[in-house]
N, C-alpha and C. Protein backbone atom coordinates (compact mmCIF):
# COMPACT_ATOMS: atom_id res chain seq x y z
N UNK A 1 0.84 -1.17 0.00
CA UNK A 1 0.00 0.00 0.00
C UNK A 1 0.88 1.24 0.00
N UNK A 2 0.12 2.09 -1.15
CA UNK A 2 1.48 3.22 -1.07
C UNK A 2 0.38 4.28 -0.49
N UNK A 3 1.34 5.21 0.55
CA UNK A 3 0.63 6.28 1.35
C UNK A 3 1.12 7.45 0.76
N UNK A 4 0.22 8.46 0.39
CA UNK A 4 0.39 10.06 -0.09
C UNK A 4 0.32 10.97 1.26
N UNK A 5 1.01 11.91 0.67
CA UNK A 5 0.16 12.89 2.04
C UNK A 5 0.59 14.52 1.15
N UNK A 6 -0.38 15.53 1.64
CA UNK A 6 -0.72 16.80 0.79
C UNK A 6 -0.83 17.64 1.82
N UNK A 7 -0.48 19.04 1.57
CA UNK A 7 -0.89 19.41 2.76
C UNK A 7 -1.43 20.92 2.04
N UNK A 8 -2.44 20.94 2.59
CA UNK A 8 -3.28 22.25 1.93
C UNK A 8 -3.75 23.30 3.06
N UNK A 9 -3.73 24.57 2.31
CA UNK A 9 -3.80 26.07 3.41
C UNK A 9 -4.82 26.48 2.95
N UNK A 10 -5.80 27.01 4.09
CA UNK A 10 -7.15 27.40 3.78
C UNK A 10 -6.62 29.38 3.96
N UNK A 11 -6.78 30.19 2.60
CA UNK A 11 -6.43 31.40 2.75
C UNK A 11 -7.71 32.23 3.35
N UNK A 12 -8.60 31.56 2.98
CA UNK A 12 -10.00 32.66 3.41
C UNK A 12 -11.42 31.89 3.33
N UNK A 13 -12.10 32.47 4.39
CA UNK A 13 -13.42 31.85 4.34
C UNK A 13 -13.55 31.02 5.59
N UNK A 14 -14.99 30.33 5.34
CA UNK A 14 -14.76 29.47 7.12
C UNK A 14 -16.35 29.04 6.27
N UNK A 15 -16.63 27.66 7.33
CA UNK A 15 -17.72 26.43 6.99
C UNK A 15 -16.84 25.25 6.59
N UNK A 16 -17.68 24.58 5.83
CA UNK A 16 -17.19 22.99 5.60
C UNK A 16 -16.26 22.99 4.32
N UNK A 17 -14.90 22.78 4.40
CA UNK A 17 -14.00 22.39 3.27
C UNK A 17 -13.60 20.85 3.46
N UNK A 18 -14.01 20.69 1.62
CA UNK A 18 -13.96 18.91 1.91
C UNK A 18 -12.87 18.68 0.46
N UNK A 19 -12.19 17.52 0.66
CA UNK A 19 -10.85 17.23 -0.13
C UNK A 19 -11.68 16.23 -0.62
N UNK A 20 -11.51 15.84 -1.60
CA UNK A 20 -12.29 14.97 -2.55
C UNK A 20 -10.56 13.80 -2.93
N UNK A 21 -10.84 12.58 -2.79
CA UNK A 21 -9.11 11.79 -4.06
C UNK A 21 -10.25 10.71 -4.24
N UNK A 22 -9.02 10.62 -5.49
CA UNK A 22 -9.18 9.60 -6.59
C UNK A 22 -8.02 9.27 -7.07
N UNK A 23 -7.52 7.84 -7.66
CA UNK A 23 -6.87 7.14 -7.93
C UNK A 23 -7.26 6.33 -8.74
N UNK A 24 -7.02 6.60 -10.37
CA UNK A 24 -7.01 5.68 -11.41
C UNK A 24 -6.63 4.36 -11.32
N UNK A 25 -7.36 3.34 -11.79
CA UNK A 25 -6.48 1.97 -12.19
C UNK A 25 -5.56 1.92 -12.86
N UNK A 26 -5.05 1.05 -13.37
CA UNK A 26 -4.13 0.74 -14.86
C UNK A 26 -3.90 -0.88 -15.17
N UNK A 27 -3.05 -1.17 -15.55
CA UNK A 27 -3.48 -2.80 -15.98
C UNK A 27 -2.95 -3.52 -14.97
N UNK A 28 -2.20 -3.09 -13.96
CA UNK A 28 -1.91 -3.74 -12.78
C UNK A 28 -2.79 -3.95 -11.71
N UNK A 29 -3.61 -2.05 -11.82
CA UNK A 29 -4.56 -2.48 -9.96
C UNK A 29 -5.75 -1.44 -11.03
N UNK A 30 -6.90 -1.84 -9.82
CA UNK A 30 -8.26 -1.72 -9.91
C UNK A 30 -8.39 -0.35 -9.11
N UNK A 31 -8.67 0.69 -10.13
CA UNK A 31 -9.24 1.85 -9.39
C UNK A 31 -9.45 1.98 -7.88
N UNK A 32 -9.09 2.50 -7.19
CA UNK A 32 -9.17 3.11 -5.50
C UNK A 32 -10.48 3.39 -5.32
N UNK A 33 -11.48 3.40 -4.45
CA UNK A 33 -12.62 3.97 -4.04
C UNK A 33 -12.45 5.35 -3.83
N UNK A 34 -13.25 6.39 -4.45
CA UNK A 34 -13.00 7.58 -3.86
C UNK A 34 -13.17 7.81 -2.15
N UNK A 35 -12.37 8.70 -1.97
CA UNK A 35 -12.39 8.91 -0.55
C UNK A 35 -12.59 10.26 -0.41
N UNK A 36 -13.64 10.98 0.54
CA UNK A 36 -13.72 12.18 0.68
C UNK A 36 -13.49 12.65 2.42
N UNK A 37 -12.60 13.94 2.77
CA UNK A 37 -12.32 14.00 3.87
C UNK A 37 -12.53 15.55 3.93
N UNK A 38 -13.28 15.40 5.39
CA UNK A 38 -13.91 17.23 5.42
C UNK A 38 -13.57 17.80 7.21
N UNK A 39 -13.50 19.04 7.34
CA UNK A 39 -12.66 19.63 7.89
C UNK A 39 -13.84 20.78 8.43
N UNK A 40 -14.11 21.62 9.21
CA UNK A 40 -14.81 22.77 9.54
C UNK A 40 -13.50 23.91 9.88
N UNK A 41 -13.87 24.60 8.84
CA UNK A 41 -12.91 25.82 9.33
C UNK A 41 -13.84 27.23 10.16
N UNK A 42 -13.69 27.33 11.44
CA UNK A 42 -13.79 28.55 11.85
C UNK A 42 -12.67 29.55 11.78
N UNK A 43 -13.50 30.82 11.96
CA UNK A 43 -12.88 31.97 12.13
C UNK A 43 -12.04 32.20 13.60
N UNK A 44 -11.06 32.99 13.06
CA UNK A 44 -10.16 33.26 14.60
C UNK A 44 -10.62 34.66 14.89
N UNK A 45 -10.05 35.04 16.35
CA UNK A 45 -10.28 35.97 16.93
C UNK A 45 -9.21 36.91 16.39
N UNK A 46 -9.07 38.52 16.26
CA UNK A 46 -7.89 39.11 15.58
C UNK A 46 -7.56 40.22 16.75
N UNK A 47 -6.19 40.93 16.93
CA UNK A 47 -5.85 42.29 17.55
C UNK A 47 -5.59 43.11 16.85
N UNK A 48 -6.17 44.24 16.80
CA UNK A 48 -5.46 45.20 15.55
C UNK A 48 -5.14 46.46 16.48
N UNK A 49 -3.84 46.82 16.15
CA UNK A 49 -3.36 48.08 17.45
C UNK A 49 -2.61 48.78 16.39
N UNK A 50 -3.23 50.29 16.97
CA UNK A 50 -2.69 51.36 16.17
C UNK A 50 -1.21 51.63 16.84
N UNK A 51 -0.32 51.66 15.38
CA UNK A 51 1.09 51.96 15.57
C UNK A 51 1.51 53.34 15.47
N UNK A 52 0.49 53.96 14.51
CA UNK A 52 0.74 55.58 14.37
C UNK A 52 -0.67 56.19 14.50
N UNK A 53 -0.86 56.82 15.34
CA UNK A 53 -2.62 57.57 15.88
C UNK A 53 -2.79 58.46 14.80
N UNK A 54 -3.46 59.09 14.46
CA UNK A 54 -4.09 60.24 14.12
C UNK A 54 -3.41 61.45 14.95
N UNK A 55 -3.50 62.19 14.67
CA UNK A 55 -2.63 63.72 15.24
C UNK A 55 -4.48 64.14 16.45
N UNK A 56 -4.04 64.62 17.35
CA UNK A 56 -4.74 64.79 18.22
C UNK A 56 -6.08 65.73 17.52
N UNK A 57 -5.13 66.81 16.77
CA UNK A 57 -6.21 67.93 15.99
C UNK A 57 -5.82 68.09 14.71
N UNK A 58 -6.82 68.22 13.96
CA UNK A 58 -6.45 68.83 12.10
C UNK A 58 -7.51 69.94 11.83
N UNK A 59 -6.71 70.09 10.94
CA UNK A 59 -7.91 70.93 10.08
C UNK A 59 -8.45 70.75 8.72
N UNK A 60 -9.55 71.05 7.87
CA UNK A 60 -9.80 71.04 6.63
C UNK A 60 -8.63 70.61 5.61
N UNK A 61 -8.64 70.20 4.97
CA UNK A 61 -7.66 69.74 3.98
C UNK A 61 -6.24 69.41 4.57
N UNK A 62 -6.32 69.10 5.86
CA UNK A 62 -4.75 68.24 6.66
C UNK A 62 -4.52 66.87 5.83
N UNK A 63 -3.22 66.61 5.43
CA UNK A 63 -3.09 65.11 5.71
C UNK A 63 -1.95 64.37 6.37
N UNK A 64 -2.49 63.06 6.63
CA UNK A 64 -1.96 62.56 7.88
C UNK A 64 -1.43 60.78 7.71
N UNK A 65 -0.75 60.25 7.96
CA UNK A 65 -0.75 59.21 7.76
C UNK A 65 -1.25 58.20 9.20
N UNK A 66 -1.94 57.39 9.16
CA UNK A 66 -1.77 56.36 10.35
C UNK A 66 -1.67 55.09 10.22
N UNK A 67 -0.95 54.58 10.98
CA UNK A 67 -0.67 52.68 10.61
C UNK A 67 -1.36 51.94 11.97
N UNK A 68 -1.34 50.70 11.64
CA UNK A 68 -2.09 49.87 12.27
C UNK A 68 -1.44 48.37 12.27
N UNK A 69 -1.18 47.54 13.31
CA UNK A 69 -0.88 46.07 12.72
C UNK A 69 -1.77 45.50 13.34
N UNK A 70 -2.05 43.89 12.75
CA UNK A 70 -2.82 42.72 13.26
C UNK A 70 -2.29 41.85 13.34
N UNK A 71 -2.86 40.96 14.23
CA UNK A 71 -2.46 40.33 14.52
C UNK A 71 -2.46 38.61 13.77
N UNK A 72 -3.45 39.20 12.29
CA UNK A 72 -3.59 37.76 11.44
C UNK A 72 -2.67 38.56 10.37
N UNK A 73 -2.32 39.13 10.11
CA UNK A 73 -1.00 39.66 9.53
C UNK A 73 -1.85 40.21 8.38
């Protein structure tokens, strides 16, 4: 028995992600049964903290830059 292994990254989204395989025959062996394998992806919790604030006061047509990081990058 030969063993595979895959390894897959879920970039976005959340609910049920399901991996579907299959494995052809050939004149040696008899097609594999499909096999399906499923996973629930939830959502994580995030921190997002300001690195550069806003200026305390502006005026009409000011500009300003502000940054921010998180913590899901």
């Amino acid at each position: 028995m030969q063993q595979c292994e895959w390894t897959y990254t879920m970039t976005s989204g959340f609910g049920v992600c399901s991996v579907i395989a299959n494995q052809l025959g050939n004149a040696n062996y008899a097609a594999a049964a499909q096999v399906t394998e499923s996973v629930n992806a939830t959502a994580l919790s995030q921190t997002i903290t300001i690195v550069t604030p806003a200026p305390a006061t502006s005026k009409s047509g000011d500009t300003f830059t502000v940054g921010a990081t998180a913590s899901s990058a």
